[in-house]
N, C-alpha and C. Protein backbone atom coordinates (compact mmCIF):
# COMPACT_ATOMS: atom_id res chain seq x y z
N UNK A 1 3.36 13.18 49.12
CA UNK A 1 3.09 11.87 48.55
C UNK A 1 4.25 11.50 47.62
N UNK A 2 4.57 10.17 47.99
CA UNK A 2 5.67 10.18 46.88
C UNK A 2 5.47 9.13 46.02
N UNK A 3 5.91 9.09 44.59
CA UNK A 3 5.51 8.62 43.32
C UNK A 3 6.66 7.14 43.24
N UNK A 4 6.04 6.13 43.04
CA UNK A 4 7.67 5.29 42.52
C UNK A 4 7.75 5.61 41.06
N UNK A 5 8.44 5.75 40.19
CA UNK A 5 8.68 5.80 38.76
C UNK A 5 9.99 4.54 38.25
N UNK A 6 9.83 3.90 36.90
CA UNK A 6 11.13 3.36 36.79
C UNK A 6 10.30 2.46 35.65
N UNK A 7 11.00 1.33 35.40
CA UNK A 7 11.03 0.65 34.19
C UNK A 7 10.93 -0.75 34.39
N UNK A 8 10.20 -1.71 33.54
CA UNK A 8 10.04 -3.23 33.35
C UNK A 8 10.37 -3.82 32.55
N UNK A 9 11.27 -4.46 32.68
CA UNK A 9 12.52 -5.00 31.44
C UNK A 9 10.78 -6.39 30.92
N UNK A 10 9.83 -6.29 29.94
CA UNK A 10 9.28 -7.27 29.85
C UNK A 10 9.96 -8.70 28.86
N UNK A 11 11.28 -8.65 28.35
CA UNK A 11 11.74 -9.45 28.02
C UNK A 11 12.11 -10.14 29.11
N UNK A 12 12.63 -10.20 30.46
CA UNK A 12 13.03 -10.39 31.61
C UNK A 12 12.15 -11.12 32.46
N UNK A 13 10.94 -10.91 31.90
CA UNK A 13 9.80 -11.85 32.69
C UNK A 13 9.68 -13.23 32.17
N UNK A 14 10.33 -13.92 33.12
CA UNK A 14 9.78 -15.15 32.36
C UNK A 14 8.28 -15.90 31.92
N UNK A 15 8.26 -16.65 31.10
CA UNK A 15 7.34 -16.77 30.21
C UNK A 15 6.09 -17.86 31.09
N UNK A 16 6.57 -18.41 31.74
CA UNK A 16 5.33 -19.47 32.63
C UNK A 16 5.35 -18.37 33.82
N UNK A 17 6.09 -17.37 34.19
CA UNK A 17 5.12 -16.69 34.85
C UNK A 17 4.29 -15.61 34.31
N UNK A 18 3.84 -15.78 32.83
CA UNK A 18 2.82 -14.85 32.57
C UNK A 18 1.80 -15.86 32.58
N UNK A 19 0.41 -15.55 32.63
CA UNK A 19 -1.12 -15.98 32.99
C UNK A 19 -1.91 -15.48 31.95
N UNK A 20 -2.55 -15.97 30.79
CA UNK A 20 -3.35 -15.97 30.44
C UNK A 20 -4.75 -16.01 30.84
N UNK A 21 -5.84 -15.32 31.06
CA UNK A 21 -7.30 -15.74 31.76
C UNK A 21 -7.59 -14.75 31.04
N UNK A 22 -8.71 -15.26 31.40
CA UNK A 22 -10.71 -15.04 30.01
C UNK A 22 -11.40 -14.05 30.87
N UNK A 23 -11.54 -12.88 30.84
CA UNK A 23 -12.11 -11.83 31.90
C UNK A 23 -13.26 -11.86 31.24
N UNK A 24 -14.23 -11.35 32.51
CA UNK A 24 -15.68 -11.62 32.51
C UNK A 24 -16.40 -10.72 31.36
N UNK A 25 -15.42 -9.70 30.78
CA UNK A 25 -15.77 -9.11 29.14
C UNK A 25 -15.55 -10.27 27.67
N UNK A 26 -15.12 -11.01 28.08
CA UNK A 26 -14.36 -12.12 26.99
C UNK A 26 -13.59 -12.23 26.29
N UNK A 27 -12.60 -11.06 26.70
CA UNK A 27 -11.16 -10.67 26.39
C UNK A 27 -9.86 -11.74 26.99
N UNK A 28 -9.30 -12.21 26.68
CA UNK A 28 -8.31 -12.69 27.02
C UNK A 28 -7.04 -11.65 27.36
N UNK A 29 -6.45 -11.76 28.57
CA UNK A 29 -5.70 -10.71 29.12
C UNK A 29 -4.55 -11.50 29.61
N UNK A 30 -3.17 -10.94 28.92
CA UNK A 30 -2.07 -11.90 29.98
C UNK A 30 -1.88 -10.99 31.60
N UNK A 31 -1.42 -11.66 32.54
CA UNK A 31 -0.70 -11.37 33.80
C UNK A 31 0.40 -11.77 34.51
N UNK A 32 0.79 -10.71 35.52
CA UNK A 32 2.14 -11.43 35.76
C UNK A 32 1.99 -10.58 37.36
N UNK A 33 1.64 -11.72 38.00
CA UNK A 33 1.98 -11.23 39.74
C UNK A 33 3.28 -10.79 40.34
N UNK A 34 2.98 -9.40 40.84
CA UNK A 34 4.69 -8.72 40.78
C UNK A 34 4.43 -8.32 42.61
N UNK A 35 5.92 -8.10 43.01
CA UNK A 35 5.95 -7.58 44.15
C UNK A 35 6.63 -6.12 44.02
N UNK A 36 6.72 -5.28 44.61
CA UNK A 36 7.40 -3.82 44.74
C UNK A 36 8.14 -4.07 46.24
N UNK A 37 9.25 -4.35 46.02
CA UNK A 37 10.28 -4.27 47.28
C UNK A 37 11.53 -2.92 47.24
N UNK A 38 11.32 -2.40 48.51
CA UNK A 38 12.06 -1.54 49.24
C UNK A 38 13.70 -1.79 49.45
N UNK A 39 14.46 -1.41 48.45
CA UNK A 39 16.25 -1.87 48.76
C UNK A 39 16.51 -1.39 50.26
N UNK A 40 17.55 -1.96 50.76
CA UNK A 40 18.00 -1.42 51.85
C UNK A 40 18.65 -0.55 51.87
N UNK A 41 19.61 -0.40 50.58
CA UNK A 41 20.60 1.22 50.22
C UNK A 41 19.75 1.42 48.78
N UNK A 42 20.11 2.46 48.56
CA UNK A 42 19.97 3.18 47.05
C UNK A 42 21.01 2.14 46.42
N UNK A 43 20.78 2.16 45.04
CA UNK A 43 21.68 1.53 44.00
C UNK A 43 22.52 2.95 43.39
N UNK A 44 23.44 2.08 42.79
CA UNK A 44 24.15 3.35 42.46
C UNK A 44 23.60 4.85 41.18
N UNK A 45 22.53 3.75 41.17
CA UNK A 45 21.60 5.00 39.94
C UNK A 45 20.81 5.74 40.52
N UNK A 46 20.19 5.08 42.25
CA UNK A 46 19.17 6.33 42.73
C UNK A 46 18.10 5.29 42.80
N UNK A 47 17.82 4.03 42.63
CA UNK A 47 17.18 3.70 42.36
C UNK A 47 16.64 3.32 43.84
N UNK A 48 15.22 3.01 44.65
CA UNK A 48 14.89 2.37 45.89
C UNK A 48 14.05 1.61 46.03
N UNK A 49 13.40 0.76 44.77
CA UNK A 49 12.78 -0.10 45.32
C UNK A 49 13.21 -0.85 43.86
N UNK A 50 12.79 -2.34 43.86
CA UNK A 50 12.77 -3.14 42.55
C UNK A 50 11.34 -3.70 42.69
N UNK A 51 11.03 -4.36 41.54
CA UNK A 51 9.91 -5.28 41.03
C UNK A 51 10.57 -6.29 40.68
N UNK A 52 9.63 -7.27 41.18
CA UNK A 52 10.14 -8.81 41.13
C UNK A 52 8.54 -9.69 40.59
N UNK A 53 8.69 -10.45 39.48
CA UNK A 53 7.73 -11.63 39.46
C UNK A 53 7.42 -12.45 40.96
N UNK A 54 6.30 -12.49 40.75
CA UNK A 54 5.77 -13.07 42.29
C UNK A 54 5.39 -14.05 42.83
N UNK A 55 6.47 -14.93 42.03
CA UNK A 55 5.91 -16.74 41.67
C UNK A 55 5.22 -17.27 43.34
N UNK A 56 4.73 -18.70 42.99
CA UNK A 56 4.18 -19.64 44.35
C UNK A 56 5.40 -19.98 43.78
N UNK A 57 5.47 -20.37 45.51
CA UNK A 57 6.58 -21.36 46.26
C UNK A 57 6.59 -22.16 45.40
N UNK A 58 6.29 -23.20 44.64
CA UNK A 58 5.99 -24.49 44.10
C UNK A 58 6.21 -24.16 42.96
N UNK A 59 6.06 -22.76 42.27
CA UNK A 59 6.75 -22.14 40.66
C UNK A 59 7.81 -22.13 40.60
N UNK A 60 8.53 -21.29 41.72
CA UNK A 60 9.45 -21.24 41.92
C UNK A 60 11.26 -22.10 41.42
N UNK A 61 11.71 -21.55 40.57
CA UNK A 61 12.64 -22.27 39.13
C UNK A 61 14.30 -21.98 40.30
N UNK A 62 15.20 -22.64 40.97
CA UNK A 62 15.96 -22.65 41.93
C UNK A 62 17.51 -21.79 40.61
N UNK A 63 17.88 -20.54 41.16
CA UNK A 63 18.69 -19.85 40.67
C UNK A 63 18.26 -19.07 39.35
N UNK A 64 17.14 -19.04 39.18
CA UNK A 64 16.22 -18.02 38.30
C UNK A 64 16.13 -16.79 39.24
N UNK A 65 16.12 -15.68 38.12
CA UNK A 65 16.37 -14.69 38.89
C UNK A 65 14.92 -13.88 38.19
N UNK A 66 13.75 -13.36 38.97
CA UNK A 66 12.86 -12.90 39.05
C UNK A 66 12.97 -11.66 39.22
N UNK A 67 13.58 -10.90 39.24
CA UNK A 67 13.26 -9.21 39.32
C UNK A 67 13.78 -8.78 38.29
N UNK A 68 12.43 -7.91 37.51
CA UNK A 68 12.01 -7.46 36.09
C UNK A 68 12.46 -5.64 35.82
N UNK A 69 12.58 -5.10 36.92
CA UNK A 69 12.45 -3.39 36.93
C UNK A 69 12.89 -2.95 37.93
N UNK A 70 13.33 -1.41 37.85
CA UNK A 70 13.61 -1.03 38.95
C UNK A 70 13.04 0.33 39.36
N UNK A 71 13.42 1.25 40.53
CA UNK A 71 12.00 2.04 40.53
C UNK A 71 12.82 3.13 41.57
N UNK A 72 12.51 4.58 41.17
CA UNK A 72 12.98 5.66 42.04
C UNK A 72 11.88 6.52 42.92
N UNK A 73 12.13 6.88 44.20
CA UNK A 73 10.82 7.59 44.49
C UNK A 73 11.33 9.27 43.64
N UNK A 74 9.98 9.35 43.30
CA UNK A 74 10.09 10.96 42.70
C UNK A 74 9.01 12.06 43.68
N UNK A 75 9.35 12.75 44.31
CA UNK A 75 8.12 13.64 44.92
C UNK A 75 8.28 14.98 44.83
N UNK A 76 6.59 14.70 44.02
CA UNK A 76 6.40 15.60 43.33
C UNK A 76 6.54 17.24 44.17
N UNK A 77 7.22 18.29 43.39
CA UNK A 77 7.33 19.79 44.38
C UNK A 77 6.32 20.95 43.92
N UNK A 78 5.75 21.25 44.60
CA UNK A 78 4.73 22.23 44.45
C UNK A 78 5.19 23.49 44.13
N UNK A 79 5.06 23.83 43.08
CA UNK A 79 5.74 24.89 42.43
C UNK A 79 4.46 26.22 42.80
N UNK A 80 3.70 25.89 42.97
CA UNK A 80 2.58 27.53 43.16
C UNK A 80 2.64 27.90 44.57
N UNK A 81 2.33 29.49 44.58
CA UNK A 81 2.69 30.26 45.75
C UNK A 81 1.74 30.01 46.96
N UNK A 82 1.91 29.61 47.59
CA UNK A 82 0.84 29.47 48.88
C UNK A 82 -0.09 30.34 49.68
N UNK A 83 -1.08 30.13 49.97
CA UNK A 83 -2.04 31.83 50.36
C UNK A 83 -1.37 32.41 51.35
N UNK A 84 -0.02 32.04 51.79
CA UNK A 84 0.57 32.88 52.89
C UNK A 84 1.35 33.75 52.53
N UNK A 85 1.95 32.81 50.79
CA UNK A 85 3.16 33.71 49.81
C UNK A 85 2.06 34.97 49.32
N UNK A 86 1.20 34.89 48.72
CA UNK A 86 0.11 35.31 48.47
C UNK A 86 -0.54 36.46 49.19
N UNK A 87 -0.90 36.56 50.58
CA UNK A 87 -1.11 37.39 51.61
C UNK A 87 0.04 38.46 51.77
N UNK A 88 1.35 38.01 51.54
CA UNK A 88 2.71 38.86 52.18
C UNK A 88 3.13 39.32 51.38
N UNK A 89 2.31 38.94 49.64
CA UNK A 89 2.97 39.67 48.44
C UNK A 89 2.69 41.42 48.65
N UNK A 90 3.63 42.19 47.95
CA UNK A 90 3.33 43.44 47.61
C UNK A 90 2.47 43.63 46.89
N UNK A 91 1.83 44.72 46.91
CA UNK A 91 0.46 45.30 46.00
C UNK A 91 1.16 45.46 45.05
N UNK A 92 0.03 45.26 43.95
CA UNK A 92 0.34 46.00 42.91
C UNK A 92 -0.11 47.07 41.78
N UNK A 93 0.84 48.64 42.08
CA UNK A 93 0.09 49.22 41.11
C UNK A 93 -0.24 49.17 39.20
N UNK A 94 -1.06 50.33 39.25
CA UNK A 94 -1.61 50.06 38.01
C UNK A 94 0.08 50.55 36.61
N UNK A 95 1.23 51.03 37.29
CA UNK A 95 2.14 51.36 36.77
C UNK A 95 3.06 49.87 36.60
N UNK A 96 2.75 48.55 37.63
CA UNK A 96 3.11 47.83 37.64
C UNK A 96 2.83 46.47 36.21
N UNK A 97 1.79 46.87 36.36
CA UNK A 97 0.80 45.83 34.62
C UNK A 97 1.63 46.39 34.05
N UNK A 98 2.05 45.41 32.78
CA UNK A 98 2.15 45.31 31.75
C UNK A 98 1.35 44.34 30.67
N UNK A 99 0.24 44.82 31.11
CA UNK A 99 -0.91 43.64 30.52
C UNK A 99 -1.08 43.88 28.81
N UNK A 100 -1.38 43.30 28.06
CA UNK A 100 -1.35 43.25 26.75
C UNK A 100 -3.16 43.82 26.31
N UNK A 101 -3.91 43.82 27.21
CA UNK A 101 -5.20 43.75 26.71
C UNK A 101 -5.55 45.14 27.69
């Protein structure tokens, strides 16, 4: 499974695309409709996908530039021994402990 990780410049978001609404607790919550797009190369930092504000067509501000963050896949490595590493290990004798207790 792989993880995206990375960062959201929120100064970078512009300000009519954040959303204010009244959630059914009666909290007022801002929002900001984002997309997660896939680069076609890596950037030169490693980076493979960006986040972009996710305006309507009709929001849409002509040479505004909408992408807020950028994002690396990280996947995650399983560091513990597997019941096969496990099965093929050597025994171990009681000369082998060095147990404290």
């Amino acid at each position: 499974m792989a993880i995206l990780s990375g960062s959201i410049c929120l100064s970078d978001i512009p300000r009519e695309q954040m959303k204010k609404i009244k959630c059914k607790d009666g909290v007022e919550r801002i929002y900001v409709n984002v997309a997660v797009i896939e680069r076609r190369e890596k950037s030169q930092f490693g980076h493979t996908h960006f986040i972009t504000c996710s305006p309507k067509k009709e929001e849409r501000v002509e040479g505004r530039n909408y992408i807020c963050g950028d994002l690396k896949e990280f996947i995650p490595q399983n560091t513990s021994p597997t019941p096969e590493d496990i099965n093929n290990a050597p025994s171990v004798s009681d000369d082998d402990l060095d147990l404290p207790f």
